[in-house]
Protein backbone atom coordinates (compact mmCIF):
# COMPACT_ATOMS: atom_id res chain seq x y z
CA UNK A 1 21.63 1.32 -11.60
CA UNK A 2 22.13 -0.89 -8.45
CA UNK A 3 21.71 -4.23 -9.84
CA UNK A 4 24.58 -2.98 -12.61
CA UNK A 5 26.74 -1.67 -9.36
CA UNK A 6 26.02 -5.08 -7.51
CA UNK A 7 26.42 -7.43 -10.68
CA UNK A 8 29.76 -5.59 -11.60
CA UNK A 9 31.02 -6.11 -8.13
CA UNK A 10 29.70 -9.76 -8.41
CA UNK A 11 31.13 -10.65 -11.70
CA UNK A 12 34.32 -8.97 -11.05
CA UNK A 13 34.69 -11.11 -7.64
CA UNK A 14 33.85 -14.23 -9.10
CA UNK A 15 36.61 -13.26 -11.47
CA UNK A 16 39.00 -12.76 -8.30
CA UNK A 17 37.80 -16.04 -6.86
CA UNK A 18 38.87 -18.24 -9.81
CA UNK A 19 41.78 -16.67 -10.78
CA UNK A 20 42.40 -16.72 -7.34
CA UNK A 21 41.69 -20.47 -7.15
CA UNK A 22 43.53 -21.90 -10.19
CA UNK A 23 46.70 -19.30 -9.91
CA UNK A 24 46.45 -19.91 -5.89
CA UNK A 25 46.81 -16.23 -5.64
CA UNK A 26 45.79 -15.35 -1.84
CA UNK A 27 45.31 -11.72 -2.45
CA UNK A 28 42.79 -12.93 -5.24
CA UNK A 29 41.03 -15.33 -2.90
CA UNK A 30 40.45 -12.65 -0.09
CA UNK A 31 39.22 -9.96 -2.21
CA UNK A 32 36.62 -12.67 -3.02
CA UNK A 33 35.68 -13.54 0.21
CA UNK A 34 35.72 -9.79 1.50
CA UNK A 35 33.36 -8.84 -1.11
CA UNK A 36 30.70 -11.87 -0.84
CA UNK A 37 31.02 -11.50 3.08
CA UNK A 38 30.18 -7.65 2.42
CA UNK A 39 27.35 -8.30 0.19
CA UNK A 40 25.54 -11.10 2.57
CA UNK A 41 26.21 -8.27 5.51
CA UNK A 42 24.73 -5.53 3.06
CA UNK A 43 21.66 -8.05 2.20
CA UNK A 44 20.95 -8.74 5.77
CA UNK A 45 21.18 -5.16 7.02
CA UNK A 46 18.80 -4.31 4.21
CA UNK A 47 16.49 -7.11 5.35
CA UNK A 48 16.56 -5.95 9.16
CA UNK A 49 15.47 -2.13 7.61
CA UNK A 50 13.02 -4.18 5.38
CA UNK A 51 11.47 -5.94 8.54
CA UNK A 52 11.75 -2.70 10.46
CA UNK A 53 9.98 -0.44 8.14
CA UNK A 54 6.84 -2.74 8.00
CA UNK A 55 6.74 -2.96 12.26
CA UNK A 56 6.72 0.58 11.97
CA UNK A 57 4.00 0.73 9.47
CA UNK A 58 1.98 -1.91 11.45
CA UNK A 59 2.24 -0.23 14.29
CA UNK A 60 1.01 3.14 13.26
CA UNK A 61 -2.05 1.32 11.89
CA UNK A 62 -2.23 -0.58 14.55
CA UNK A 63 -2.15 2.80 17.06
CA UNK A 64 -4.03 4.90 14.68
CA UNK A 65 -7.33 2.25 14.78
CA UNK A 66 -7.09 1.30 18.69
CA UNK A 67 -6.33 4.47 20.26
CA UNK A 68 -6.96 6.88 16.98
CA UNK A 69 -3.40 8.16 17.35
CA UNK A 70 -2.86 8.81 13.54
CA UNK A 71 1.04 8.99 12.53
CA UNK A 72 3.15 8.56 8.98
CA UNK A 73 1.93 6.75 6.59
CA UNK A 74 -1.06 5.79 7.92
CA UNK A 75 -2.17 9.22 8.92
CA UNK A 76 -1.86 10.19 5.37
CA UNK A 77 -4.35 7.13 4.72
CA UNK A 78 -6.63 8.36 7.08
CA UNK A 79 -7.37 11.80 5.91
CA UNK A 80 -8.59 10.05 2.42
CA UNK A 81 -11.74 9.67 4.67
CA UNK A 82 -12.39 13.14 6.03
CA UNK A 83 -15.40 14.11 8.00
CA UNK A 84 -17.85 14.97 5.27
CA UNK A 85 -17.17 11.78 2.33
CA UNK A 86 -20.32 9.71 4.02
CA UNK A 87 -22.50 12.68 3.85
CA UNK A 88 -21.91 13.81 0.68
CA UNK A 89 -21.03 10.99 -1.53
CA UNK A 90 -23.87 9.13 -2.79
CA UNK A 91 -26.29 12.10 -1.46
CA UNK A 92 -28.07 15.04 -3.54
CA UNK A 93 -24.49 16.93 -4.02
CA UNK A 94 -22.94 13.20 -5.49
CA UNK A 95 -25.36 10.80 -6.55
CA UNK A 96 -23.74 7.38 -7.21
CA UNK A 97 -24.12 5.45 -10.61
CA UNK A 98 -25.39 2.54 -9.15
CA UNK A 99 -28.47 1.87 -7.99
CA UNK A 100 -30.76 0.58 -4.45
CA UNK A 101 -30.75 -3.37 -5.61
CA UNK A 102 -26.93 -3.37 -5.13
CA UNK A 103 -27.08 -2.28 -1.59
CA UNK A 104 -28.76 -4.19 1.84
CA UNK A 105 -31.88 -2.06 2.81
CA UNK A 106 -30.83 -1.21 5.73
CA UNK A 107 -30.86 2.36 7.44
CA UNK A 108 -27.27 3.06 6.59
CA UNK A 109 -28.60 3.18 2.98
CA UNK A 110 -31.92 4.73 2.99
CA UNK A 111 -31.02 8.14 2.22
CA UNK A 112 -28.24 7.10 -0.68
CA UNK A 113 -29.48 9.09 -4.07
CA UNK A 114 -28.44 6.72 -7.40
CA UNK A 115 -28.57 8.32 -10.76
CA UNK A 116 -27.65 6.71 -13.89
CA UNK A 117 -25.49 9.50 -15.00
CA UNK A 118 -24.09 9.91 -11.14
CA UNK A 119 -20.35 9.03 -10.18
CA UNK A 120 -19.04 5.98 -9.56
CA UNK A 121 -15.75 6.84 -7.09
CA UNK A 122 -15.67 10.33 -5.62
CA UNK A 123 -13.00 11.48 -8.51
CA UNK A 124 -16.14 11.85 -10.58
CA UNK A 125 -18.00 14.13 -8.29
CA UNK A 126 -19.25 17.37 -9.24
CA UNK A 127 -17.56 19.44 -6.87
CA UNK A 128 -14.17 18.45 -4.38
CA UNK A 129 -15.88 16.22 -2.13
CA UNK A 130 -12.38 16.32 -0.40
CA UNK A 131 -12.05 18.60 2.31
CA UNK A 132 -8.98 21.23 2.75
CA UNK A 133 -6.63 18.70 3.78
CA UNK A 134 -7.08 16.94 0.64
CA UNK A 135 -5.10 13.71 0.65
CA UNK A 136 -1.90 12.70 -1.75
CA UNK A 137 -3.35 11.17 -4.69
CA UNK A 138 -0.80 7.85 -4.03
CA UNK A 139 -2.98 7.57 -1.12
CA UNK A 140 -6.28 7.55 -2.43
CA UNK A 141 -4.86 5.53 -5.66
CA UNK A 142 -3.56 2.90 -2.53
CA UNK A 143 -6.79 2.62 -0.98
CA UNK A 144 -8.33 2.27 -4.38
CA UNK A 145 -5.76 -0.81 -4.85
CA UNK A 146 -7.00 -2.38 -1.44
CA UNK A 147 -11.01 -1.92 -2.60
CA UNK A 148 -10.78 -3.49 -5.97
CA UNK A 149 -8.34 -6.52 -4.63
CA UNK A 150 -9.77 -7.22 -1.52
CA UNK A 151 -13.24 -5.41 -1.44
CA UNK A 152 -12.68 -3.88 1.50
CA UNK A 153 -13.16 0.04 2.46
CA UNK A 154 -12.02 2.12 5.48
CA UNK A 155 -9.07 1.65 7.51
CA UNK A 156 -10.50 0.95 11.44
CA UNK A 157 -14.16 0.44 10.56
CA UNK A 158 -16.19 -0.55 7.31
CA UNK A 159 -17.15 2.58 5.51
CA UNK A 160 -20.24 2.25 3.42
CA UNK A 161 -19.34 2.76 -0.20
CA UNK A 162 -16.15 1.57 -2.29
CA UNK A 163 -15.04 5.40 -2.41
CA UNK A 164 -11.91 4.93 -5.10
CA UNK A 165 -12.85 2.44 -6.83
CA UNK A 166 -15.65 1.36 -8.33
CA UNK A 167 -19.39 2.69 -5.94
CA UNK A 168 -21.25 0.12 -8.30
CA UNK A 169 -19.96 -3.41 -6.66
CA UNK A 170 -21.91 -2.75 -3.77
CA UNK A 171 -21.80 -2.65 -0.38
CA UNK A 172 -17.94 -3.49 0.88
CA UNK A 173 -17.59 -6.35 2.72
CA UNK A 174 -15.78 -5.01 6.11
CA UNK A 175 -12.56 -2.59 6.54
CA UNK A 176 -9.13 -2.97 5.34
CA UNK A 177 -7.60 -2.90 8.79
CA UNK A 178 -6.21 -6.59 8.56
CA UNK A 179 -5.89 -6.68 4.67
CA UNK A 180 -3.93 -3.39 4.55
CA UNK A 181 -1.40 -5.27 7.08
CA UNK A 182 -0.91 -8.35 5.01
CA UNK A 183 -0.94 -6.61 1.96
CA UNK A 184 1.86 -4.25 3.45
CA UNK A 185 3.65 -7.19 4.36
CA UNK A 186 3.24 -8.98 0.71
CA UNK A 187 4.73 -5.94 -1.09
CA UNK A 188 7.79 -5.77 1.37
CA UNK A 189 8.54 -9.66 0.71
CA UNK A 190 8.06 -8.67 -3.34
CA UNK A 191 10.58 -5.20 -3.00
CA UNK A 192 13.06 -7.71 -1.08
CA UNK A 193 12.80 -10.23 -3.47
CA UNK A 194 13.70 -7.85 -6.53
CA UNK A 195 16.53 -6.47 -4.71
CA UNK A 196 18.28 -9.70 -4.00
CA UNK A 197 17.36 -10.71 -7.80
């Protein structure tokens, strides 16, 4: 609905500015001029709320993983990792579908039960391994998104498992701390890019 707002307001200025031109009609000529000064005002302002919006973001991740001060959005990520998702995913009350040869041997993974018919993301899980502050679904389904692209899982540290996605790839490689940031920044560029399109 925008783009047909904006692209009326274009074509009917560009309209203005060549009638304008060949009829050397001033009042033409400055409607055309007001409205593509408007519109490079409106596109910068947009870009400054654009540029704005992801400091903000970076910051609470930023402040939420240095001092553990969780705010917006990133507060909402955090509580997709509540308390009690290491100890009972992958464990007697979740096994994992997956199994030991996948994993290092290392402590972290000693106690990890692996059944064949087990879950592979904590969706599948027997019972809510979610506590009471269950998180918003776009949350977990973002997190999910970072795992599968960039194999990464937890926000400040590395959490053990790929918990949205996909349990069977492994162990993850380290958190999604710096990922999540560029990846933040990425999809800002992309949303600007489609509006000015």
């Amino acid at each position: 609905m925008v783009a047909v707002v904006l692209f009326s307001i274009m074509t009917a200025a560009s309209v203005c500015g060549l009638l304008g031109s060949f009829k050397k009609s001033i009042t033409c000529l400055s409607v055309y001029i007001f409205v593509i000064w408007g519109l490079f005002i409106v596109f910068w302002i947009l870009f400054a709320a654009f540029l704005k919006k992801k400091a903000d973001f970076e910051n609470q991740v930023l402040d939420l993983c240095n001092n553990r001060i969780a705010s917006g959005l990133a507060a909402t990520l955090q509580k997709a990792y509540p308390n009690n998702l290491p100890t009972q995913f992958c464990s007697g009350e979740c096994p994992c579908a997956s199994d030991a040869s996948r994993f290092p041997s290392t402590s972290e993974y000693t106690s990890a039960v692996f059944s064949p018919t087990g879950a592979r993301n904590v969706y599948q899980c027997p019972n809510n391994i979610f506590n009471s502050n269950e998180p918003k679904k776009e949350a977990t389904g973002f997190l999910g998104e970072l795992e599968n692209r960039f194999e990464c899982s937890g926000l400040c540290t590395r959490e053990k498992w790929f918990y949205f996605s996909d349990v069977n790839r492994g162990a993850p490689l380290y958190s999604c701390q710096d990922t999540i940031l560029s990846y933040i920044s990425e999809k800002f560029i992309m949303a600007y890019g489609i509006i000015l399109t």
